[in-house]
C-alpha atoms as a PDB file:
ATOM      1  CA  UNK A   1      54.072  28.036-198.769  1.00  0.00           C
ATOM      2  CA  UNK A   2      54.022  24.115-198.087  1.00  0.00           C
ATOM      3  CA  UNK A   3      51.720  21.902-198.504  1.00  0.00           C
ATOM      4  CA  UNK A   4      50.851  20.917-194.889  1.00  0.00           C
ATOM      5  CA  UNK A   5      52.623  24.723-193.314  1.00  0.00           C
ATOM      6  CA  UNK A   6      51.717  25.266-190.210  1.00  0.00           C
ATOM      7  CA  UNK A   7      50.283  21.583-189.225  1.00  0.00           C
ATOM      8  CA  UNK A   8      51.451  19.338-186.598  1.00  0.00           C
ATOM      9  CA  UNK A   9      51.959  15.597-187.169  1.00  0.00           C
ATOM     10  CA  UNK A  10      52.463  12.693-185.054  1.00  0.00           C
ATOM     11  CA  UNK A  11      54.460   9.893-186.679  1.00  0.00           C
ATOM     12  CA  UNK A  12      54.343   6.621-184.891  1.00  0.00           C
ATOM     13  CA  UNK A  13      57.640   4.431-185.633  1.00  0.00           C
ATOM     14  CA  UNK A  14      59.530   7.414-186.569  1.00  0.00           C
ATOM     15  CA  UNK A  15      63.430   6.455-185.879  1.00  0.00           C
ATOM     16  CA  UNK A  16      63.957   5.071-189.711  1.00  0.00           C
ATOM     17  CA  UNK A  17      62.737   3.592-192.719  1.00  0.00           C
ATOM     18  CA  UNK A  18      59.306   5.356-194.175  1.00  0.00           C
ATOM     19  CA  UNK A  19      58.719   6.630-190.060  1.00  0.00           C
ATOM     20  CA  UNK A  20      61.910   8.765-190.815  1.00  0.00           C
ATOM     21  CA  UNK A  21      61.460   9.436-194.366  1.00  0.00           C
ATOM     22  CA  UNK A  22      57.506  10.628-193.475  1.00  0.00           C
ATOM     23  CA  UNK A  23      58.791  13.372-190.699  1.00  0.00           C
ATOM     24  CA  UNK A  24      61.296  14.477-193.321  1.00  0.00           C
ATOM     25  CA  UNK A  25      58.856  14.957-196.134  1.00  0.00           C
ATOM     26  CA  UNK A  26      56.107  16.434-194.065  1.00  0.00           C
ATOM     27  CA  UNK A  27      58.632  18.673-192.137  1.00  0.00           C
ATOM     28  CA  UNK A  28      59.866  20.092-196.096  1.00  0.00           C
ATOM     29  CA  UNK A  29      56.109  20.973-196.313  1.00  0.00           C
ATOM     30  CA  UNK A  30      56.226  23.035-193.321  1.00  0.00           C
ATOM     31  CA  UNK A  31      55.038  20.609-190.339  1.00  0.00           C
ATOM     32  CA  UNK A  32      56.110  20.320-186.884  1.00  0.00           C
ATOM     33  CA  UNK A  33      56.641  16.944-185.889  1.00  0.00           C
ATOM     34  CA  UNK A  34      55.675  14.720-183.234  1.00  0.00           C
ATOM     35  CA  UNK A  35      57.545  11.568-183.086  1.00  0.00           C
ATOM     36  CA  UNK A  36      57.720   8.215-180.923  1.00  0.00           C
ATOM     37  CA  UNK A  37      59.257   4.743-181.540  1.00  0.00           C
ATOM     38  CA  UNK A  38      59.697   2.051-179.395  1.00  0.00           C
ATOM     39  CA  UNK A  39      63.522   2.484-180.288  1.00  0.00           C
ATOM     40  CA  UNK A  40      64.103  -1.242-178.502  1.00  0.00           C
ATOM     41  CA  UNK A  41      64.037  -4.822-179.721  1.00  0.00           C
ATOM     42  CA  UNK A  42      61.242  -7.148-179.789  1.00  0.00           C
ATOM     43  CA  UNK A  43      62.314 -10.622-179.247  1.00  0.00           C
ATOM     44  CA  UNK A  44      60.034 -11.783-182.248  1.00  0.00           C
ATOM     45  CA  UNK A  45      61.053  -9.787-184.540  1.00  0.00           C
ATOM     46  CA  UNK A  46      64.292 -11.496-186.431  1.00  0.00           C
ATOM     47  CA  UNK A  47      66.035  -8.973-186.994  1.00  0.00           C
ATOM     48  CA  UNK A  48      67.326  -5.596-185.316  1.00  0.00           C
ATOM     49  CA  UNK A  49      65.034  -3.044-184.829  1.00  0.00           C
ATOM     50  CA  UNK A  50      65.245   0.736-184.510  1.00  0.00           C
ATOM     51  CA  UNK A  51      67.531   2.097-181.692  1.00  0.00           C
ATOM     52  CA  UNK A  52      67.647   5.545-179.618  1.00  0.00           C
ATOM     53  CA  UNK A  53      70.417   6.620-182.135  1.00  0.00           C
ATOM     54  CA  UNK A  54      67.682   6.347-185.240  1.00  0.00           C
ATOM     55  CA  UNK A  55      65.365   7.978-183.162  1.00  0.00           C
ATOM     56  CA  UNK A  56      68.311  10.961-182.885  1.00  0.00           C
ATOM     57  CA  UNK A  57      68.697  11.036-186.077  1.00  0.00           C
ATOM     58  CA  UNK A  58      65.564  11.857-187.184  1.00  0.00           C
ATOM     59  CA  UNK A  59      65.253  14.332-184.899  1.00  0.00           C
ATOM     60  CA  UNK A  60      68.500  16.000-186.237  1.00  0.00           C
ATOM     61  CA  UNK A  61      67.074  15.739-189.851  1.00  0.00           C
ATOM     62  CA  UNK A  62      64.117  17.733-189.072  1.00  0.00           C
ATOM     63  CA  UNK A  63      65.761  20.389-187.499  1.00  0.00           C
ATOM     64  CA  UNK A  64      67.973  20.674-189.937  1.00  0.00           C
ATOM     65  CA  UNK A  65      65.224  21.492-191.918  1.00  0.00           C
ATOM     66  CA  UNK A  66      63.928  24.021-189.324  1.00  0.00           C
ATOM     67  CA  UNK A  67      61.343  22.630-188.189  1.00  0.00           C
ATOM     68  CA  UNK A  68      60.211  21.893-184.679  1.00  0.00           C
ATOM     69  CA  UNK A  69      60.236  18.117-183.233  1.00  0.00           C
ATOM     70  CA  UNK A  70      58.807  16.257-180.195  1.00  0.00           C
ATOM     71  CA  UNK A  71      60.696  13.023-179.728  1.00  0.00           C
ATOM     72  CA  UNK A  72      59.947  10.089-177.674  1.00  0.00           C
ATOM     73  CA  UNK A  73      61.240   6.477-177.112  1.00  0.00           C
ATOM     74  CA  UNK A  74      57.291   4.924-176.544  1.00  0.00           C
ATOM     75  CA  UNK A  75      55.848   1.790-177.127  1.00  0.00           C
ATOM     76  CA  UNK A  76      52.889   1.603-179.183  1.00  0.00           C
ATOM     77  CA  UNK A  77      51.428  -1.404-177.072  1.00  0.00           C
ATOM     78  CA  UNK A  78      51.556   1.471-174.103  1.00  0.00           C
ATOM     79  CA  UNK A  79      48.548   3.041-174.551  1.00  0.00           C
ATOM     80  CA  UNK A  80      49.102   5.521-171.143  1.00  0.00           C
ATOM     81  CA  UNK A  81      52.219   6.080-172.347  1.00  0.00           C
ATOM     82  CA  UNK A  82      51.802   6.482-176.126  1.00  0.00           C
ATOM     83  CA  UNK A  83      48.873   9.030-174.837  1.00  0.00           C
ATOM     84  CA  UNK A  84      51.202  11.003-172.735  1.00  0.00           C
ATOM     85  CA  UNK A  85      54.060  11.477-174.940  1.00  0.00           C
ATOM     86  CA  UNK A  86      51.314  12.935-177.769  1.00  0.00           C
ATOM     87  CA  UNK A  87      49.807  14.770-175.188  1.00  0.00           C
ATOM     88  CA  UNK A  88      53.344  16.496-174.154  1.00  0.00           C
ATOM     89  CA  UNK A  89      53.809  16.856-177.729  1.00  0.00           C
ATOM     90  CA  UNK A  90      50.584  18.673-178.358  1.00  0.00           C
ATOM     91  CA  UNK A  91      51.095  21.123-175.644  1.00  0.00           C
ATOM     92  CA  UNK A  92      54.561  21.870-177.058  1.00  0.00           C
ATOM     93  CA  UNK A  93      53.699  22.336-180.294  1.00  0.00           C
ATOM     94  CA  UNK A  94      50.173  23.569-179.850  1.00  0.00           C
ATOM     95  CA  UNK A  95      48.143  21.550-182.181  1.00  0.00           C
ATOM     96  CA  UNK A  96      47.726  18.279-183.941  1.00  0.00           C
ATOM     97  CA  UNK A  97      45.796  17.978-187.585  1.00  0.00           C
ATOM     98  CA  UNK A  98      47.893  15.096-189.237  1.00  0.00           C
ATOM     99  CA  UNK A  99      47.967  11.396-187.535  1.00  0.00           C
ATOM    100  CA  UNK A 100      50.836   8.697-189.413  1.00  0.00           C
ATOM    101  CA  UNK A 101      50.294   5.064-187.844  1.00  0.00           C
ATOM    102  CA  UNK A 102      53.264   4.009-189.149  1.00  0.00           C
ATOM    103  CA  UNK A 103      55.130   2.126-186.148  1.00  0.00           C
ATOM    104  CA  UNK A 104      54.947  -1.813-187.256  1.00  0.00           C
ATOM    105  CA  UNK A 105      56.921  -5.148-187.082  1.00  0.00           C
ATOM    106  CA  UNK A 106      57.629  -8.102-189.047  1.00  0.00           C
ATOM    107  CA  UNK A 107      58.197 -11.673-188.525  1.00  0.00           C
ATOM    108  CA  UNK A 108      57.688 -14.778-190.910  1.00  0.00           C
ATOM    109  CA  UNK A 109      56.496 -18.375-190.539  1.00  0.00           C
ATOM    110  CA  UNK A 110      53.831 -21.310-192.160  1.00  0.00           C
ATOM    111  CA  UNK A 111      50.719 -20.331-189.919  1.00  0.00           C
ATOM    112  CA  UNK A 112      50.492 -24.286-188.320  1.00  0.00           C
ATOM    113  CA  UNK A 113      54.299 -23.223-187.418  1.00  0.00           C
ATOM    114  CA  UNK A 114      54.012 -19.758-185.502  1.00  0.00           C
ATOM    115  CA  UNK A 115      55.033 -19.454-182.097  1.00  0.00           C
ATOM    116  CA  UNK A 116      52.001 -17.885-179.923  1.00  0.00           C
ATOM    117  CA  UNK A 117      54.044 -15.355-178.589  1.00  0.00           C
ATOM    118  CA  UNK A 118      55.184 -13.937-182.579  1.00  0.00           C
ATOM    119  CA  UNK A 119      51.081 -13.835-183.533  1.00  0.00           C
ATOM    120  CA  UNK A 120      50.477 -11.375-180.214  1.00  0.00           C
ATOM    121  CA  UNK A 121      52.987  -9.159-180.649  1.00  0.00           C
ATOM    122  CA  UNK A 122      52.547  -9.184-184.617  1.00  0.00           C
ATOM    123  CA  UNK A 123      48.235  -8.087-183.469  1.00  0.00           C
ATOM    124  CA  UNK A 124      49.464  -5.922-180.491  1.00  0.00           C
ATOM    125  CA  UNK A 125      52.251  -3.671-182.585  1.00  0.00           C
ATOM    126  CA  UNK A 126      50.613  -3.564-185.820  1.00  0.00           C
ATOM    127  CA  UNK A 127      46.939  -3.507-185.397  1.00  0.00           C
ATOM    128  CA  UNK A 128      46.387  -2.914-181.692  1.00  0.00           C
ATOM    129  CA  UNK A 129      49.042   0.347-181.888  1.00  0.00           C
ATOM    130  CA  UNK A 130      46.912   1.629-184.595  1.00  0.00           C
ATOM    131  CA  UNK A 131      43.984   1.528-182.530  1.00  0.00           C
ATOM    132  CA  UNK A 132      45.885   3.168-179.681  1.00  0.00           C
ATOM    133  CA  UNK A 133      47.355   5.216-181.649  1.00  0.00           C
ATOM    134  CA  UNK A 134      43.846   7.104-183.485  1.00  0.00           C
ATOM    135  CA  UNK A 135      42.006   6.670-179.803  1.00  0.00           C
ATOM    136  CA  UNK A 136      45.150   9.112-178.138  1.00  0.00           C
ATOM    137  CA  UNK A 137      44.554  11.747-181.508  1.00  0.00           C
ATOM    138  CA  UNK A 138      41.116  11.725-182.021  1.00  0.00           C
ATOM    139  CA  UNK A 139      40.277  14.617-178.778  1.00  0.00           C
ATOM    140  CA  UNK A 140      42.749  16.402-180.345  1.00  0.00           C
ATOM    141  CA  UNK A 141      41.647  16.717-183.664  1.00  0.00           C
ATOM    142  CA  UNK A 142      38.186  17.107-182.839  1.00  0.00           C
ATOM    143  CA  UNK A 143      39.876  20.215-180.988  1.00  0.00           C
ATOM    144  CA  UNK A 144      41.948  21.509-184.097  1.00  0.00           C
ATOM    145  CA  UNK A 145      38.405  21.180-186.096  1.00  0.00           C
ATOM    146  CA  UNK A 146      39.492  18.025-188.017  1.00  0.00           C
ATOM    147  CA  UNK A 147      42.271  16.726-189.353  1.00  0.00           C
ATOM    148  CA  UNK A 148      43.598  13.445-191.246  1.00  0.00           C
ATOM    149  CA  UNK A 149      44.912  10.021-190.299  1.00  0.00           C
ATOM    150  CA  UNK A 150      46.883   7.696-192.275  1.00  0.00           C
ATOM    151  CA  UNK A 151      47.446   4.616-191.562  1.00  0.00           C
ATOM    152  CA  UNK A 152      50.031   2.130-193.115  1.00  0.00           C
ATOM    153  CA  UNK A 153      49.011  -0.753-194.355  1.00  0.00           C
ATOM    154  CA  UNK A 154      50.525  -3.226-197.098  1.00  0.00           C
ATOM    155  CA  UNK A 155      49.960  -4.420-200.131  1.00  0.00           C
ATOM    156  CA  UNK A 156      49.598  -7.825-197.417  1.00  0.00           C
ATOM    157  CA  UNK A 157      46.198  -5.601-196.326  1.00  0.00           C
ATOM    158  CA  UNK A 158      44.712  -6.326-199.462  1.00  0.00           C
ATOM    159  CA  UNK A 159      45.751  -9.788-200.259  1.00  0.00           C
ATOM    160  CA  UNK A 160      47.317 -13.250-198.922  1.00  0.00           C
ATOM    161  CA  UNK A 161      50.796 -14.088-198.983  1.00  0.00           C
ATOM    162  CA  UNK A 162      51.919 -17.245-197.714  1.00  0.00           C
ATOM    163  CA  UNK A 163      54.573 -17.640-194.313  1.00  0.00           C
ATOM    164  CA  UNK A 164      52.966 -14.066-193.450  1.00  0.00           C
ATOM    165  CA  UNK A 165      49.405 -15.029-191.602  1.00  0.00           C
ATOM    166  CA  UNK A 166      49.831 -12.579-188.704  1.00  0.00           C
ATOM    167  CA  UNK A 167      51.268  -9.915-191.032  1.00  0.00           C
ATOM    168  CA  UNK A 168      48.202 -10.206-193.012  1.00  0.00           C
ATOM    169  CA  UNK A 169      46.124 -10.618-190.738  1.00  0.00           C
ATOM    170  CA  UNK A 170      46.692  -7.192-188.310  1.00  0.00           C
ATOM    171  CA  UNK A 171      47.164  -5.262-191.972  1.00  0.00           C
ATOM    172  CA  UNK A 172      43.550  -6.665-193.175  1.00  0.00           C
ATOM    173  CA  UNK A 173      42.644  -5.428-189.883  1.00  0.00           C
ATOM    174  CA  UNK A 174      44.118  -2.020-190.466  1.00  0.00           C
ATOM    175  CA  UNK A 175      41.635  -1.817-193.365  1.00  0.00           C
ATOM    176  CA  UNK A 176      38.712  -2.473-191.208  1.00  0.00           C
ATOM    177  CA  UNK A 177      39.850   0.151-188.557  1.00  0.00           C
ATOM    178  CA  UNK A 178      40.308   2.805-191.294  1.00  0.00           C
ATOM    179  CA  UNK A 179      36.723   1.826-192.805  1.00  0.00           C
ATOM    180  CA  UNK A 180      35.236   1.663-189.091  1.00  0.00           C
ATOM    181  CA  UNK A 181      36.826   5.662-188.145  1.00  0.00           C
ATOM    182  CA  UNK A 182      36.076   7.151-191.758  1.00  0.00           C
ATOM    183  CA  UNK A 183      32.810   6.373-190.676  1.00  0.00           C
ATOM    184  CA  UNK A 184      32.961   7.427-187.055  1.00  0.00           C
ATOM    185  CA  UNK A 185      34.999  10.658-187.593  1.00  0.00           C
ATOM    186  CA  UNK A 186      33.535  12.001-191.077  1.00  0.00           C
ATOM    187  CA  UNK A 187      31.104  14.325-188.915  1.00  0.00           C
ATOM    188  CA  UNK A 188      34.114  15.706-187.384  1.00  0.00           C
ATOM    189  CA  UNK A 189      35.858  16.783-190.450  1.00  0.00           C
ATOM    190  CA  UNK A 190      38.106  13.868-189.885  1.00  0.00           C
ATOM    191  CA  UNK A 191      39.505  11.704-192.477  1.00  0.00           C
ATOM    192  CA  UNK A 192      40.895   8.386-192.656  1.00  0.00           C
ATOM    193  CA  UNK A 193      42.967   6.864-195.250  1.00  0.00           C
ATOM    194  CA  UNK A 194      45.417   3.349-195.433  1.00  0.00           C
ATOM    195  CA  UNK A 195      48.547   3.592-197.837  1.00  0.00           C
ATOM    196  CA  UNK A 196      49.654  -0.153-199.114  1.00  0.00           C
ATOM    197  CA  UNK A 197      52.681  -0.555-199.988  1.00  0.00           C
ATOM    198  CA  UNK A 198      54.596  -3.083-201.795  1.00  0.00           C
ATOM    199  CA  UNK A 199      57.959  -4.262-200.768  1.00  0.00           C
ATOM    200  CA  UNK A 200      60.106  -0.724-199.746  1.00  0.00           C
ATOM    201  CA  UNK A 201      63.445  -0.667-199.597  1.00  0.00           C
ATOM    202  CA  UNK A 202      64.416  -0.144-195.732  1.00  0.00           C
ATOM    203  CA  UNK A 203      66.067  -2.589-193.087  1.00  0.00           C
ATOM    204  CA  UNK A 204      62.729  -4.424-192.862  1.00  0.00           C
ATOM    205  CA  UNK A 205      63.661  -5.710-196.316  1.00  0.00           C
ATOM    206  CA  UNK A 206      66.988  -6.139-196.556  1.00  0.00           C
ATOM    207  CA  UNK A 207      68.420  -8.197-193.442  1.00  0.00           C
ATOM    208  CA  UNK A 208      68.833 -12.257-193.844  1.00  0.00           C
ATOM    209  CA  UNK A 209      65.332 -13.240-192.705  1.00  0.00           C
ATOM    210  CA  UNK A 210      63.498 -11.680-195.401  1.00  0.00           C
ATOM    211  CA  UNK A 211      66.201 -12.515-197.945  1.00  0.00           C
ATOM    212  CA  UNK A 212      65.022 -16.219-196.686  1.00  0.00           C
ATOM    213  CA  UNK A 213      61.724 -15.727-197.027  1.00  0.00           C
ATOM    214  CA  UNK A 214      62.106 -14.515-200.312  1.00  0.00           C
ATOM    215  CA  UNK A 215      64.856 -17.380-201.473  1.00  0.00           C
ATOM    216  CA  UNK A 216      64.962 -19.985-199.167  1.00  0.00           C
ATOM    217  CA  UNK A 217      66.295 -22.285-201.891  1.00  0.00           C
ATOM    218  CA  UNK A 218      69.583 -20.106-202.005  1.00  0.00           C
ATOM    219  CA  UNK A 219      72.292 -20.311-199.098  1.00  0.00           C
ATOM    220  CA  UNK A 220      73.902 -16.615-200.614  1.00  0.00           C
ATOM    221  CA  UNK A 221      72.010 -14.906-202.709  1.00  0.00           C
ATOM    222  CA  UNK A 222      73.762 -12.388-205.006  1.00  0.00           C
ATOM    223  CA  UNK A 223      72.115  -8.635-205.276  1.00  0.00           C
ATOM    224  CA  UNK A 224      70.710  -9.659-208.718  1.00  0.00           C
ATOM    225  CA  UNK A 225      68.853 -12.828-207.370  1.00  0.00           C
ATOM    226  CA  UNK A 226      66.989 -11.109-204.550  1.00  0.00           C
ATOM    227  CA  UNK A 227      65.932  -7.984-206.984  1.00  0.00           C
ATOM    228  CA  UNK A 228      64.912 -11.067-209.392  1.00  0.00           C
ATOM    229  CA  UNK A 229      62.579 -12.390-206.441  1.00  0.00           C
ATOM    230  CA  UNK A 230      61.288  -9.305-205.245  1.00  0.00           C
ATOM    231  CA  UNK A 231      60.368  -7.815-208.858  1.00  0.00           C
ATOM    232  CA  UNK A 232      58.302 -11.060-209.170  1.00  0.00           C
ATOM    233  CA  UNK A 233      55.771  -9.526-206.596  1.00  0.00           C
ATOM    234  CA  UNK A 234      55.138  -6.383-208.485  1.00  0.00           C
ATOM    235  CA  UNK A 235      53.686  -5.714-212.303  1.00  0.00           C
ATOM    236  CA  UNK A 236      56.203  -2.963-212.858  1.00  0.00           C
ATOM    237  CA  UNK A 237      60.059  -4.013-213.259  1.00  0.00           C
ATOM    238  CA  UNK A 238      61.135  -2.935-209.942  1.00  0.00           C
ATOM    239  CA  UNK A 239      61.713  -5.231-206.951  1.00  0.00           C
ATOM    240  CA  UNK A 240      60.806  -2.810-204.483  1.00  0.00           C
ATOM    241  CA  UNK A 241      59.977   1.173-204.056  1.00  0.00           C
ATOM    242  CA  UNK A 242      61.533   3.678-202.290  1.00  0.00           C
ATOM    243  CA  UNK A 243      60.096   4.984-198.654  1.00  0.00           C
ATOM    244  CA  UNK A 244      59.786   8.712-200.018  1.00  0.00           C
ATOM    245  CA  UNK A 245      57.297   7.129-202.867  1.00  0.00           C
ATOM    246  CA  UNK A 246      55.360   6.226-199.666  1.00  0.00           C
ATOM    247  CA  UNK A 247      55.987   9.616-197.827  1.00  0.00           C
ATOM    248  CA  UNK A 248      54.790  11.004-200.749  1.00  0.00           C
ATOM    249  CA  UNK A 249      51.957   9.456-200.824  1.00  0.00           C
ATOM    250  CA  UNK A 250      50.949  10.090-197.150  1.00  0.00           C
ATOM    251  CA  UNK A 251      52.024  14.145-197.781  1.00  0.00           C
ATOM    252  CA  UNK A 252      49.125  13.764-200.489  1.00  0.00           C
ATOM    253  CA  UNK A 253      46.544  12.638-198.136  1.00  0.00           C
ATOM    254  CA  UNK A 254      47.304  14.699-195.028  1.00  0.00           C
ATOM    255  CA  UNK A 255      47.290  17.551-197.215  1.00  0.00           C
ATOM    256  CA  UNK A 256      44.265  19.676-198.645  1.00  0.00           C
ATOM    257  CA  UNK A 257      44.533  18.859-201.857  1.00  0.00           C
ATOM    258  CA  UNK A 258      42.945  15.825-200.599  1.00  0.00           C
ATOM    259  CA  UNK A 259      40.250  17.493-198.075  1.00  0.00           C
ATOM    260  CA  UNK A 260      37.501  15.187-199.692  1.00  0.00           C
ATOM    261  CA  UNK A 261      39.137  12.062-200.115  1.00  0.00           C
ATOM    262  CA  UNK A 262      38.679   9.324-196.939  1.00  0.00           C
ATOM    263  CA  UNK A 263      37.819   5.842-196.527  1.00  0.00           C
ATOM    264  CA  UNK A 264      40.555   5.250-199.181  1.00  0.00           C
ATOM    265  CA  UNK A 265      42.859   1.943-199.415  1.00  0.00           C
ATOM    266  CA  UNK A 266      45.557   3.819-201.444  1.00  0.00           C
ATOM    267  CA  UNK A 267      48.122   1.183-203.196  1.00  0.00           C
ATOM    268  CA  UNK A 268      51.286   2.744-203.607  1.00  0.00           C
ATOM    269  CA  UNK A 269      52.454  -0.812-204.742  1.00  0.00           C
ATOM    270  CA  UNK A 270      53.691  -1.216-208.219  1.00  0.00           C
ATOM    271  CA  UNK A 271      50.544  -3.130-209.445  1.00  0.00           C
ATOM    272  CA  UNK A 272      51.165  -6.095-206.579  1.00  0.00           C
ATOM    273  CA  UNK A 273      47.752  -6.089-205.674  1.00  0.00           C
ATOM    274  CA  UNK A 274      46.297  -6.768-209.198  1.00  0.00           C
ATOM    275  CA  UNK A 275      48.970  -9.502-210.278  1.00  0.00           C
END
């Protein structure tokens, strides 16, 4: 019997990285999956974002674990549409009781330097898709009796980190979104619960913009200078975690071994918050 058998989930930003790696842990716990990603490039972003071929592949990896899947190539910013696809979903798979906000961007730049354009669609993916995101799955929770949403944060939710203003800024905001539903929902048998992750090693690490970020003082960096850089974020000796430490972590809170636990910010981060 799996830990989450017989639930449905709906995974924003599914195609690949922790998206991917969440509807593969939850499916080998027994889940259906619902699944959308924008699966297109946004012109901010500086480097290249999931494509209808990720979004494939996931769906291939959770059949192959016999499981059922709902995909869909939706925009998070699209609220009618992210509504519609979960609604299709729903009445496919009959149910929803496990909500992964998940779907999010990244760009850098010094705050007095950001382009308008990179701070709205930082706010519109990453904090405004979260919003859409719970308002499209709360009716049908409610309906399945309750139910739990994570929501992905960062370790950025919890602290300041320089170049990263609109990062930081939509994940604090994350945090007061989870606070504001745990409240709202509790009646309802609904929880609500932010993971915060440190740096995780997926595309939205490793591509030459973050390497920048992280070591702007080095044209080439070798594979031993950028895990010295990233390790210097975190209290244990690893420069970054893996996405199924995260997955992990979100199969703990969607299942009901943690029926009483919401309102939590949940660090999966290797002690960067503290440091």
């Amino acid at each position: 019997m799996g830990r989450v058998e017989g639930k449905v989930a709906f995974i924003t930003g599914a195609a690949r990285g922790q998206g991917r790696s969440h509807a593969i842990r939850l499916a080998e716990e027994g889940a259906d999956i619902i699944a959308v990603d924008i699966a297109a490039q946004i012109d901010s972003v500086p480097f290249p974002m999931a494509t209808p071929d990720d979004l494939a592949q996931t769906v291939k990896e959770v059949e192959a674990l016999d499981r059922r899947i709902v995909a869909t190539q939706t925009d998070v910013r699209d609220y009618a549409a992210l509504k519609a696809a979960l609604d299709d979903g729903v009445a496919q798979l009959g149910r929803l009781d496990i909500v992964v906000a998940n779907a999010g961007i990244g760009s850098f730049g010094a705050a007095v330097d950001l382009e308008e354009q990179a701070w709205q669609d930082m706010l519109d993916v990453n904090l405004t898709g979260y919003w859409h995101t719970a308002k499209a799955a709360i009716p049908h929770l409610r309906a399945a009796g309750g139910g739990s949403i994570i929501m992905t944060s960062s370790a950025a939710g919890l602290k300041g980190y320089q170049h990263l203003a609109h990062y930081v800024s939509a994940k604090h905001g994350v945090v007061g979104l989870m606070r504001t539903l745990t409240n709202e929902l509790g009646p309802d048998m609904i929880r609500v619960n932010s993971v915060h992750p440190t740096s995780v090693n997926t595309d939205m690490i490793h591509n030459k913009a973050t390497y920048e970020l992280f070591a702007p003082d080095l044209e080439n960096p070798t594979k031993d200078q950028l895990v010295e850089r990233f390790q210097a974020m975190n209290i244990l000796p690893i420069p970054w975690v893996e996405a199924r430490d995260i997955s992990n972590a979100v199969l703990f809170l969607a299942s009901d071994e943690a029926r009483y636990i919401t309102g939590v910010t949940l660090p999966v981060d290797a002690g960067s918050v503290v440091k």
